[in-house]
Structures are given as structure tokens and as C-alpha cells.
C-alpha atoms as a PDB file:
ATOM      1  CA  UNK A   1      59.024  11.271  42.797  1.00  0.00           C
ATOM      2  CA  UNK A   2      57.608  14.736  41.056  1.00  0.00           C
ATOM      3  CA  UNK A   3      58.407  15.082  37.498  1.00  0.00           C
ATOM      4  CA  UNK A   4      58.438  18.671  36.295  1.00  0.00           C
ATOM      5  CA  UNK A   5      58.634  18.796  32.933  1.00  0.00           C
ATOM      6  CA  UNK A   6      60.672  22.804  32.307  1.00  0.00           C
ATOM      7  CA  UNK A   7      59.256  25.582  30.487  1.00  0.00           C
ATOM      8  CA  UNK A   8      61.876  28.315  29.836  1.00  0.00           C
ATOM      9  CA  UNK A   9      60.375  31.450  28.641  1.00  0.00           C
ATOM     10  CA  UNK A  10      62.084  34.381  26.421  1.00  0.00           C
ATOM     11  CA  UNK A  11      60.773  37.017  23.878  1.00  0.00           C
ATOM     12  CA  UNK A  12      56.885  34.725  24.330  1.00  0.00           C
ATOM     13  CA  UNK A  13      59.102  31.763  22.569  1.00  0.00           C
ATOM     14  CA  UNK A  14      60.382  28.457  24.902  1.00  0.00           C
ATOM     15  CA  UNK A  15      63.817  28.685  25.003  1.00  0.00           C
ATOM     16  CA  UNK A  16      66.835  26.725  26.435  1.00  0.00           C
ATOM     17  CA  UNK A  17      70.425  27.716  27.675  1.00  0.00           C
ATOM     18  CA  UNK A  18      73.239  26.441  27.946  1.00  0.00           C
ATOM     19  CA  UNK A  19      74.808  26.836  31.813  1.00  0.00           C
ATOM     20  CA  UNK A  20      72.515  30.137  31.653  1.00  0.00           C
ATOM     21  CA  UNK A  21      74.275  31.587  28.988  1.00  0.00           C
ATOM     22  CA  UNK A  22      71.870  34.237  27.566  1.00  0.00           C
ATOM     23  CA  UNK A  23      74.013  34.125  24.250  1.00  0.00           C
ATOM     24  CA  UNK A  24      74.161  29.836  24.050  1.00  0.00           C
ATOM     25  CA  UNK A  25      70.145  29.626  23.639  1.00  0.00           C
ATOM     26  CA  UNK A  26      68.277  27.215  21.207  1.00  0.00           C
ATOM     27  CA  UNK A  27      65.023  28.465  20.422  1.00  0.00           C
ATOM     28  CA  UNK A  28      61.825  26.205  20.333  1.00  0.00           C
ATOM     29  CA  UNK A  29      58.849  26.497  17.637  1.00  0.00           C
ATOM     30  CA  UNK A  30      56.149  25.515  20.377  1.00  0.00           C
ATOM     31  CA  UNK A  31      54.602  28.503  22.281  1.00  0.00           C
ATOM     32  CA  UNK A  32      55.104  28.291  26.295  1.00  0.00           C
ATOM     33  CA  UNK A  33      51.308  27.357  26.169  1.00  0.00           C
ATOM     34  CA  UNK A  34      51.287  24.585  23.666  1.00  0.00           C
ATOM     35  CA  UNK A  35      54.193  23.052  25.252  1.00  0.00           C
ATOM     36  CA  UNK A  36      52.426  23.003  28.395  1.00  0.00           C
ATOM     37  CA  UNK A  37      49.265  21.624  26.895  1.00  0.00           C
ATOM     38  CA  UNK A  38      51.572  19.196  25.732  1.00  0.00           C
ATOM     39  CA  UNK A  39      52.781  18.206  28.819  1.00  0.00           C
ATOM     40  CA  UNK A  40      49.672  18.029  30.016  1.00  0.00           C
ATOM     41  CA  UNK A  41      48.488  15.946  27.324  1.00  0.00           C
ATOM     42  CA  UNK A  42      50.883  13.388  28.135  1.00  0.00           C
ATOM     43  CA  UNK A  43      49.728  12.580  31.889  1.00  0.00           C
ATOM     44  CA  UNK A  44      52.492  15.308  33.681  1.00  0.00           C
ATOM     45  CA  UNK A  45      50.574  17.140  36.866  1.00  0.00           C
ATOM     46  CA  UNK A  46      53.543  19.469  37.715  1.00  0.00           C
ATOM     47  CA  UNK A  47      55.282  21.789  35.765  1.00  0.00           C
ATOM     48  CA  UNK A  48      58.701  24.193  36.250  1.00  0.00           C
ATOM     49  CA  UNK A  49      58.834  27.355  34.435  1.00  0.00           C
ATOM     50  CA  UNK A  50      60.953  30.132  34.516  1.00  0.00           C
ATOM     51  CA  UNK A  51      60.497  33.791  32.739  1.00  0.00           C
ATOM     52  CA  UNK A  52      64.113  34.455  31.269  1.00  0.00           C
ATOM     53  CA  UNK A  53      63.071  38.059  30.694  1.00  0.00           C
ATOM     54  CA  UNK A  54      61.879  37.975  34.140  1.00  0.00           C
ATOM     55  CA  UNK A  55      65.418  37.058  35.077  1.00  0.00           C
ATOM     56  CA  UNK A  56      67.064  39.603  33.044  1.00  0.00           C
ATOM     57  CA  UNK A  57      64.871  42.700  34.148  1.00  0.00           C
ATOM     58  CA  UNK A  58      63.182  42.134  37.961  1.00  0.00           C
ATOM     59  CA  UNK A  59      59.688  41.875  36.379  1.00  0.00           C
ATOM     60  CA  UNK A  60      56.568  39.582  35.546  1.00  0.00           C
ATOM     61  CA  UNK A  61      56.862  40.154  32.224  1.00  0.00           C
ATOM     62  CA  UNK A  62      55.180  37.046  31.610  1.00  0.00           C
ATOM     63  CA  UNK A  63      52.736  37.102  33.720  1.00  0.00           C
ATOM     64  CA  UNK A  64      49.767  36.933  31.043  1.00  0.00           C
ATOM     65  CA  UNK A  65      51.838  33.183  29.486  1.00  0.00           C
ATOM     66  CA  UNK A  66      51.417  32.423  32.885  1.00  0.00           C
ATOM     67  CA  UNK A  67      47.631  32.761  33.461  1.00  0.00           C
ATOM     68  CA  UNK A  68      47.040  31.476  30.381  1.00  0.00           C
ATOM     69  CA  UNK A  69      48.786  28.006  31.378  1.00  0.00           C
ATOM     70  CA  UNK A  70      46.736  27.841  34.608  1.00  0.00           C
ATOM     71  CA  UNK A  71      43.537  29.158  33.114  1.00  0.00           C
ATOM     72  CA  UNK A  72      43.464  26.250  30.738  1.00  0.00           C
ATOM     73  CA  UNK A  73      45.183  23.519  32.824  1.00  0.00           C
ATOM     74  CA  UNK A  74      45.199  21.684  35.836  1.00  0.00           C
ATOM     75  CA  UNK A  75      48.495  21.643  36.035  1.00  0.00           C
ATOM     76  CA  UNK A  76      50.674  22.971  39.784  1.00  0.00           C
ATOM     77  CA  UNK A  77      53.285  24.986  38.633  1.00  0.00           C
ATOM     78  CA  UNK A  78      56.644  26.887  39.997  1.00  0.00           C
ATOM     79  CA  UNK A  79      57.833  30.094  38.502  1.00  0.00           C
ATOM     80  CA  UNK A  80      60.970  31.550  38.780  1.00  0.00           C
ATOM     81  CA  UNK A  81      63.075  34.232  37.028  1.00  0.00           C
ATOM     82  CA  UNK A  82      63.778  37.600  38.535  1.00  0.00           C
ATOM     83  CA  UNK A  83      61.260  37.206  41.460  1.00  0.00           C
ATOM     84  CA  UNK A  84      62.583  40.543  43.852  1.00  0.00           C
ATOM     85  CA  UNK A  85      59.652  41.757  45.386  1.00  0.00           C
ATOM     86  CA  UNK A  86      56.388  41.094  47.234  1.00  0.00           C
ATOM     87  CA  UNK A  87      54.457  42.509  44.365  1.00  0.00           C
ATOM     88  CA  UNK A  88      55.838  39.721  42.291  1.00  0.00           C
ATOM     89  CA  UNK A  89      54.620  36.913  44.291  1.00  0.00           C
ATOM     90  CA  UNK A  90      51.591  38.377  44.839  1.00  0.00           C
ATOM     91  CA  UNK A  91      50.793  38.169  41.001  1.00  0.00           C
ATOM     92  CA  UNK A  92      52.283  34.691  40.798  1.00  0.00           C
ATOM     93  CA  UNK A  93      49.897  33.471  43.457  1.00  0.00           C
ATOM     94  CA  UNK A  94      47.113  35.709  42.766  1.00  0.00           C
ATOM     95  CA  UNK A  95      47.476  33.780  39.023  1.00  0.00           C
ATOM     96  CA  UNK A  96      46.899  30.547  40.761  1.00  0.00           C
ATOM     97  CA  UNK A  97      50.822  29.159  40.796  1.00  0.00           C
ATOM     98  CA  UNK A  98      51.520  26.430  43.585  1.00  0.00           C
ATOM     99  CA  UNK A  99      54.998  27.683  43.897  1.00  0.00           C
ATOM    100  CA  UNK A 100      57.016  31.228  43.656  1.00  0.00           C
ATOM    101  CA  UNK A 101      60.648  30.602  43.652  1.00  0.00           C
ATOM    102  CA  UNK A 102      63.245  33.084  45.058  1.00  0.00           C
ATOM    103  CA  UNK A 103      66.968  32.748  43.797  1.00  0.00           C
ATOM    104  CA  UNK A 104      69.043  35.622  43.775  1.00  0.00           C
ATOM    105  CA  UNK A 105      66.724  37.865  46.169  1.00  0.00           C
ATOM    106  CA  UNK A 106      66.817  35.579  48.709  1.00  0.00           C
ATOM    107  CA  UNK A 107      70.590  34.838  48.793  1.00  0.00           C
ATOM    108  CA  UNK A 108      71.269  38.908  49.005  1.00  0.00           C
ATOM    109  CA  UNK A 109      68.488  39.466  51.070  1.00  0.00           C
ATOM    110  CA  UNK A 110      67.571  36.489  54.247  1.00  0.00           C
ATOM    111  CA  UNK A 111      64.936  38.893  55.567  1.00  0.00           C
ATOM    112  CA  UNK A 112      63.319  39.086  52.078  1.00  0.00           C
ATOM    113  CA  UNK A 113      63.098  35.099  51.841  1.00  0.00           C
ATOM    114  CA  UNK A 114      62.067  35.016  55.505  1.00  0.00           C
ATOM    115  CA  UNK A 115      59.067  37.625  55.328  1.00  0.00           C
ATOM    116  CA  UNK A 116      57.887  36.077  51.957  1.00  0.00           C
ATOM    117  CA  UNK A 117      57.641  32.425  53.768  1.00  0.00           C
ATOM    118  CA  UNK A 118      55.664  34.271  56.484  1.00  0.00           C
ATOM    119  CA  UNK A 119      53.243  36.674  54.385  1.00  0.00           C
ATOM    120  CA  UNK A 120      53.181  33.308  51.522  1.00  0.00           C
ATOM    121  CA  UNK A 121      53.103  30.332  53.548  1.00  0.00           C
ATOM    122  CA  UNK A 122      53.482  26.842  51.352  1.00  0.00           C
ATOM    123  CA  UNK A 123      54.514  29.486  48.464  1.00  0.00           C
ATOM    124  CA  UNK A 124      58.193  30.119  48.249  1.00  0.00           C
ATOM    125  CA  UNK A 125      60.521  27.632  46.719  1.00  0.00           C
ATOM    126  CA  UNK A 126      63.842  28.809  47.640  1.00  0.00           C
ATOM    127  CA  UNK A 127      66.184  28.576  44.471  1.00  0.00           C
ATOM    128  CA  UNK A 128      69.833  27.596  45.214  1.00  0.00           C
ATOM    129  CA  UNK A 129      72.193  27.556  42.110  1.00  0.00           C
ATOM    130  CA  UNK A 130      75.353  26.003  42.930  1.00  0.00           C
ATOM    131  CA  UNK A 131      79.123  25.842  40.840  1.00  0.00           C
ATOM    132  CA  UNK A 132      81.817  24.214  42.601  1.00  0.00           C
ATOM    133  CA  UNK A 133      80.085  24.146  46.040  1.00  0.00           C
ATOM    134  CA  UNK A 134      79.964  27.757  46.249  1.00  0.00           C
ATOM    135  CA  UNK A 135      76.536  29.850  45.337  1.00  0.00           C
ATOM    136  CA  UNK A 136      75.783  31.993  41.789  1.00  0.00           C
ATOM    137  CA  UNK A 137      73.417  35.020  42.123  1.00  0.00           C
ATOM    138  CA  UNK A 138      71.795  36.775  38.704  1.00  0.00           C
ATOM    139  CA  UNK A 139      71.306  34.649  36.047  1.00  0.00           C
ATOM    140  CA  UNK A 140      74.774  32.681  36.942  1.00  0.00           C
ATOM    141  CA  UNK A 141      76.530  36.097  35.861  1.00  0.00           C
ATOM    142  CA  UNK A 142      77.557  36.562  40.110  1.00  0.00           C
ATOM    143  CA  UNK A 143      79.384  34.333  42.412  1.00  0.00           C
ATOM    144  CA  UNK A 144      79.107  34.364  45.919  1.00  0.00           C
ATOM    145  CA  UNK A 145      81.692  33.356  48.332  1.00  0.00           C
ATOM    146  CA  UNK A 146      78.839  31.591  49.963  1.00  0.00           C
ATOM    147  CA  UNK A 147      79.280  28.406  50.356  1.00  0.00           C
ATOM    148  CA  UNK A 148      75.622  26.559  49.450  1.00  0.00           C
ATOM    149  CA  UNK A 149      75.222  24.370  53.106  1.00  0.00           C
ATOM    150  CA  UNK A 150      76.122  27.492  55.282  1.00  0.00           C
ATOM    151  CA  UNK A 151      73.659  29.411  53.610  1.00  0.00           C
ATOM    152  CA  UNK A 152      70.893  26.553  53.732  1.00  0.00           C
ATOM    153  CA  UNK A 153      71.763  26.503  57.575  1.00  0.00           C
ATOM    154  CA  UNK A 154      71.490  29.974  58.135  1.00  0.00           C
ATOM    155  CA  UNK A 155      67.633  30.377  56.461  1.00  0.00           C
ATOM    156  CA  UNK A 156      66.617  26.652  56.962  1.00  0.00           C
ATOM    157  CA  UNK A 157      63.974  27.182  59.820  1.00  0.00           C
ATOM    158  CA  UNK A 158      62.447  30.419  58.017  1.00  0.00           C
ATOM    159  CA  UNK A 159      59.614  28.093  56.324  1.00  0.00           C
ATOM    160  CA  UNK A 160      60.054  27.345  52.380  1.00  0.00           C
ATOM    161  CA  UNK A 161      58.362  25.031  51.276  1.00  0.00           C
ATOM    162  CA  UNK A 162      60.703  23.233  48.668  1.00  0.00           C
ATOM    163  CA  UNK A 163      63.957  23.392  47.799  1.00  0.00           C
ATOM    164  CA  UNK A 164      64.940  23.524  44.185  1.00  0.00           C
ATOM    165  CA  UNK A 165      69.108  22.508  43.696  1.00  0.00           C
ATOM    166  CA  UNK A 166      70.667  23.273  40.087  1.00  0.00           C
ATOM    167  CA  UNK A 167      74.564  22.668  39.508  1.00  0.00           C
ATOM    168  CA  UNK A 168      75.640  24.680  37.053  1.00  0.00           C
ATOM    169  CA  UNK A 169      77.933  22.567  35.598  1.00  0.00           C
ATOM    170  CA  UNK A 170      75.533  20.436  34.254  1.00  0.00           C
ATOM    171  CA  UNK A 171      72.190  22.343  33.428  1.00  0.00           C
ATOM    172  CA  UNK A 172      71.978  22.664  29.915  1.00  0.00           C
ATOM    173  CA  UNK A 173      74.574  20.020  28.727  1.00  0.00           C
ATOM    174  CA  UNK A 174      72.709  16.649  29.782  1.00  0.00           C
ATOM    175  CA  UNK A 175      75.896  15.267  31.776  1.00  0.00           C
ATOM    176  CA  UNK A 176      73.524  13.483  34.271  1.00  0.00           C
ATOM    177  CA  UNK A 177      72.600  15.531  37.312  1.00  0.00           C
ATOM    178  CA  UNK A 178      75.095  15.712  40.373  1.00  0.00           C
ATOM    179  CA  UNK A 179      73.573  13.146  42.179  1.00  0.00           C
ATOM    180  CA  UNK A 180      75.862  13.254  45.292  1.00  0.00           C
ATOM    181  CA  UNK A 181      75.814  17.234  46.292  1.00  0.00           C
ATOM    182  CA  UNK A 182      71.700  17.107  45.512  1.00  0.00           C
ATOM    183  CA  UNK A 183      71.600  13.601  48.440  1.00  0.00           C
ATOM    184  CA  UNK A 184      74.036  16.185  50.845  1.00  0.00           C
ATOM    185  CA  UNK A 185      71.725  18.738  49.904  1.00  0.00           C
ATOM    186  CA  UNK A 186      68.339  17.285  51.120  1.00  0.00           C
ATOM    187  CA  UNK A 187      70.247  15.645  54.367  1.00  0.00           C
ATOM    188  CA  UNK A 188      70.689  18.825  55.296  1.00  0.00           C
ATOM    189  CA  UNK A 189      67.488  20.640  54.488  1.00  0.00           C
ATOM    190  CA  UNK A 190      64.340  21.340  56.496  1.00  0.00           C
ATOM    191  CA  UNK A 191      61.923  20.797  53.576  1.00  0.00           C
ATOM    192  CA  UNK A 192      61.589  18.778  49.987  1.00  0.00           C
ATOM    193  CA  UNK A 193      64.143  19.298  47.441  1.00  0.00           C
ATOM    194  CA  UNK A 194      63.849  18.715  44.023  1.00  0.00           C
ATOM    195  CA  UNK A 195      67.006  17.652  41.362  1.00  0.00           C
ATOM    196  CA  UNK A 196      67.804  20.193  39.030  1.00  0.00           C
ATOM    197  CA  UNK A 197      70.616  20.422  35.694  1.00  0.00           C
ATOM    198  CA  UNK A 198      71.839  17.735  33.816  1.00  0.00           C
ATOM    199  CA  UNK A 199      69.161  15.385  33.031  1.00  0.00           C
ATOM    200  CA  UNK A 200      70.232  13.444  29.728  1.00  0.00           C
ATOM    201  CA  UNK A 201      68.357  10.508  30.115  1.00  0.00           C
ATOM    202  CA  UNK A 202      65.518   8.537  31.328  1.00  0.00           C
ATOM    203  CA  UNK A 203      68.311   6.191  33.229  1.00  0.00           C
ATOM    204  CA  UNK A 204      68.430   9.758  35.161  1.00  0.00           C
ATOM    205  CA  UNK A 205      65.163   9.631  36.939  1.00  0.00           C
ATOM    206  CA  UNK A 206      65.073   5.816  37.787  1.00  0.00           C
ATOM    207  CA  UNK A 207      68.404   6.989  39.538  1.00  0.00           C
ATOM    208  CA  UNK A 208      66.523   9.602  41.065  1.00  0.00           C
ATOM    209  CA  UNK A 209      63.666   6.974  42.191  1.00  0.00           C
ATOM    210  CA  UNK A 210      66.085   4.831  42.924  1.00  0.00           C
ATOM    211  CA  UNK A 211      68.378   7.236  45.648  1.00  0.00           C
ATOM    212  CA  UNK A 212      65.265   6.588  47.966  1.00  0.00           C
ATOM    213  CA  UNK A 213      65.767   9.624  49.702  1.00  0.00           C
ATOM    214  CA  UNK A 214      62.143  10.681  51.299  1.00  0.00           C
ATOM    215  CA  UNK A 215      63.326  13.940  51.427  1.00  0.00           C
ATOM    216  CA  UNK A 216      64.139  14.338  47.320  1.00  0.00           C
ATOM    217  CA  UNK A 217      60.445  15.567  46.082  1.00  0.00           C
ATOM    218  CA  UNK A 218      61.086  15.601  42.239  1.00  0.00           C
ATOM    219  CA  UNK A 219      63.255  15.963  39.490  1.00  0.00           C
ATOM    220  CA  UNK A 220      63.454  18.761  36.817  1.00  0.00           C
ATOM    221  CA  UNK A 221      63.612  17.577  33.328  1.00  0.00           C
ATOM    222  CA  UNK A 222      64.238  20.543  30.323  1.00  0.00           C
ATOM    223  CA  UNK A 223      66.607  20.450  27.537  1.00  0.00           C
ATOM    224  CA  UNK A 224      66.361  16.603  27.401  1.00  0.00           C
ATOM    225  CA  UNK A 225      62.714  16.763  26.265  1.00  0.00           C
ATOM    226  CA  UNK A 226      63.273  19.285  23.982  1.00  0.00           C
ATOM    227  CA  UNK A 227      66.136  17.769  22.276  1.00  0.00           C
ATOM    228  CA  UNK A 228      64.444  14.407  21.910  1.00  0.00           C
ATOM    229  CA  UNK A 229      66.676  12.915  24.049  1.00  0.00           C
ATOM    230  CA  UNK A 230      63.610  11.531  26.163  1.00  0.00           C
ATOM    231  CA  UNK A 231      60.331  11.372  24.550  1.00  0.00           C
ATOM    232  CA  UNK A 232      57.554  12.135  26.722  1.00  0.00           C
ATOM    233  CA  UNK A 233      55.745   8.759  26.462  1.00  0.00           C
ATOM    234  CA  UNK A 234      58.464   7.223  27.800  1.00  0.00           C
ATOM    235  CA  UNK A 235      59.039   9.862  30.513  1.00  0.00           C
ATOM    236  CA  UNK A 236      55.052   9.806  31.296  1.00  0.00           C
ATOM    237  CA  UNK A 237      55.589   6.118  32.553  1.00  0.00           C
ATOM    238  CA  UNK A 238      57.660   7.115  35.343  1.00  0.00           C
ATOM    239  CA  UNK A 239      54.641   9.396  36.459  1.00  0.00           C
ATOM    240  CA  UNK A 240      53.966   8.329  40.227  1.00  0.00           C
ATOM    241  CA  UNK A 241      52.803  11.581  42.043  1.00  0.00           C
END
């Protein structure tokens, strides 16, 4: 079980959100860097981030925060956040990331996600953001009438690597994360999928261990850590991969 420690970035600062609500956002004193070479610090070999303003406007904005972190640590990172073209990747792997994530891109666009696993293979994440069964597109603002499993049927042989599941409902407001729909999830997906929203506690990932589902890779952990709610010592036990 993968622990990826989250990095949201806005405005250079590490922010959270609440449910994705640009306008619900505590704002974090640590730079994305320091917080990484905190995380880092403390044992953790994989990290999430995602570029808020990348989100909001289609671009890398970050893209030097992000060369920085893999410059000056070993560390295999995703990035997500507004990822639309092939451009973007490009500069996401060309900066030395282990993962690009598509969301929103990929949902409007199967071709997209499909030629991106073929011209970046063992690069795209594929990003599904779920409320209520049913799938959200930009920044949570959208919802789709697609219903998450017939989507992840329609694209699953088109070769991402990892599977990243957020419910809405809970990222941001540390209700524990929804177990059940993640385990249906990954029963029904061709590759790895890692838990997303909710975390609260560190009870959360010994469920996650604990599910024993081969196919569950990891488990996201943000606004937890950064609340105090989980201290990273006690987090950096539960370290296995």
C-alpha cells in the first residue's frame, strides 16, 4: 500500500479545499517545496500533487514548483490539475514526473486519454471524480450524466497506468474515504487504483491495508496532514512500498 502524501498548489502557496470549492480554501505557510522536503524527510517515496491554477486555466503554470521538487528529491510524483493537451504531459514527463493524470480531458474526450496512453506509456493516471455514482468534470463545477463504471468500461483496455478514485463527498471534510465504491471500483478496473477524499485518520489507511485488495495501489492522504489530524511520524510507520 502507496502512501501519497498531497500537495495542492495555488498562487505558489499549498492550499486545501473543501469538496473543490475554490472559495472554501485554507491556506498553508509551507511552500509546495518545503512541504515536499518535508515529506521526504519523513521516509514518504511517493507524492500527489495537483496545480489548482492549473485546474482553473488549462496550463502548467507550475511547472517550475514542479522541477524544483524533482530536482531536489527522489521522490515519484503524480500531477494533476488542468492537464488538456499533449504539450502538457510532455512538460510533466520531460520534468521527470512518474505520473500525468487526466480528469476532465479524458472524460470529454476518450480519444484524448487513449492517444496519451499510447504516445505516454506507464504515464497517464486517469482521474475519475465521482458524487453520487455519477462523474464531475472541471474542478467539480460540471456533472456528467455519466455514470463512473460505464465510463471505466468504455476506456478500460486503452492502457493507463493507475487509476486515481476521489468521492466528492468526502475530499476535504475527513469523513473517512468511501471505502465500498473505491473496492467496486478496482473490481472493475484493468489497472491499480489508488483511494482518494476523506482521509481523517490513521485508522483510515490500516482500513485501506486491511481491504486486501491487490488491485488498490495506494491511498491519498491531504487535508489530514495538514490539519494535524495525522502527524507524519505516525503516518511514516505505515510506509511499506
Amino acid at each position: 500500500m502507496k502512501i501519497f502524501p498531497a500537495i495542492d498548489i495555488k498562487d505558489k502557496k499549498c492550499v486545501r479545499l473543501v469538496k473543490g470549492d475554490f472559495d472554501n480554501k485554507t491556506e498553508y505557510e509551507m511552500s509546495p517545496v518545503e512541504q515536499a522536503g518535508n515529506y521526504k524527510d519523513h521516509g514518504f517515496k511517493n507524492l500527489h500533487i495537483v496545480d489548482l491554477d492549473g485546474a482553473l486555466t488549462g496550463e502548467t503554470v507550475n511547472i517550475d514548483i514542479i522541477e524544483k521538487i524533482v530536482g531536489k528529491f527522489d521522490l515519484k510524483i503524480e500531477i494533476g490539475g488542468g492537464v488538456r493537451n499533449f504539450e502538457s504531459i510532455e512538460k510533466y514527463t520531460d520534468a521527470g514526473v512518474e505520473k500525468v493524470i487526466l480528469g476532465s480531458a479524458a472524460i470529454k474526450d476518450k480519444n484524448f486519454l487513449k492517444e496519451a496512453c499510447l504516445k505516454f506509456p506507464d504515464k497517464i493516471a486517469l482521474g475519475l471524480d465521482a458524487k453520487d455514482g455519477y462523474l464531475s468534470l472541471s474542478g467539480w463545477k460540471e456533472n456528467s450524466n455519466l455514470k463512473t463504471l460505464d465510463f471505466l468500461k468504455d476506456v478500460n483496455n486503452y492502457g493507463a497506468s493507475r487509476l486515481i478514485y476521489t468521492d466528492i463527498n468526502r475530499d476535504g471534510m475527513k469523513l473517512s474515504p468511501n471505502f465500498d465504491e473505491t473496492e467496486n471500483v478496482a473490481n472493475n478496473s484493468n489497472c491499480p487504483v489508488i483511494i482518494s477524499g476523506g482521509v481523517s485518520s490513521i485508522n483510515d489507511i490500516r482500513k485501506a491495508k486491511e481491504l486486501g485488495n491487490k488491485n488498490i495501489e495506494g491511498i491519498i492522504v491531504g487535508k489530514a496532514i495538514y490539519d494535524g489530524d495525522i502527524k507524519l511520524e505516525e503516518l511514516a510507520k505505515e510506509i511499506d512500498a
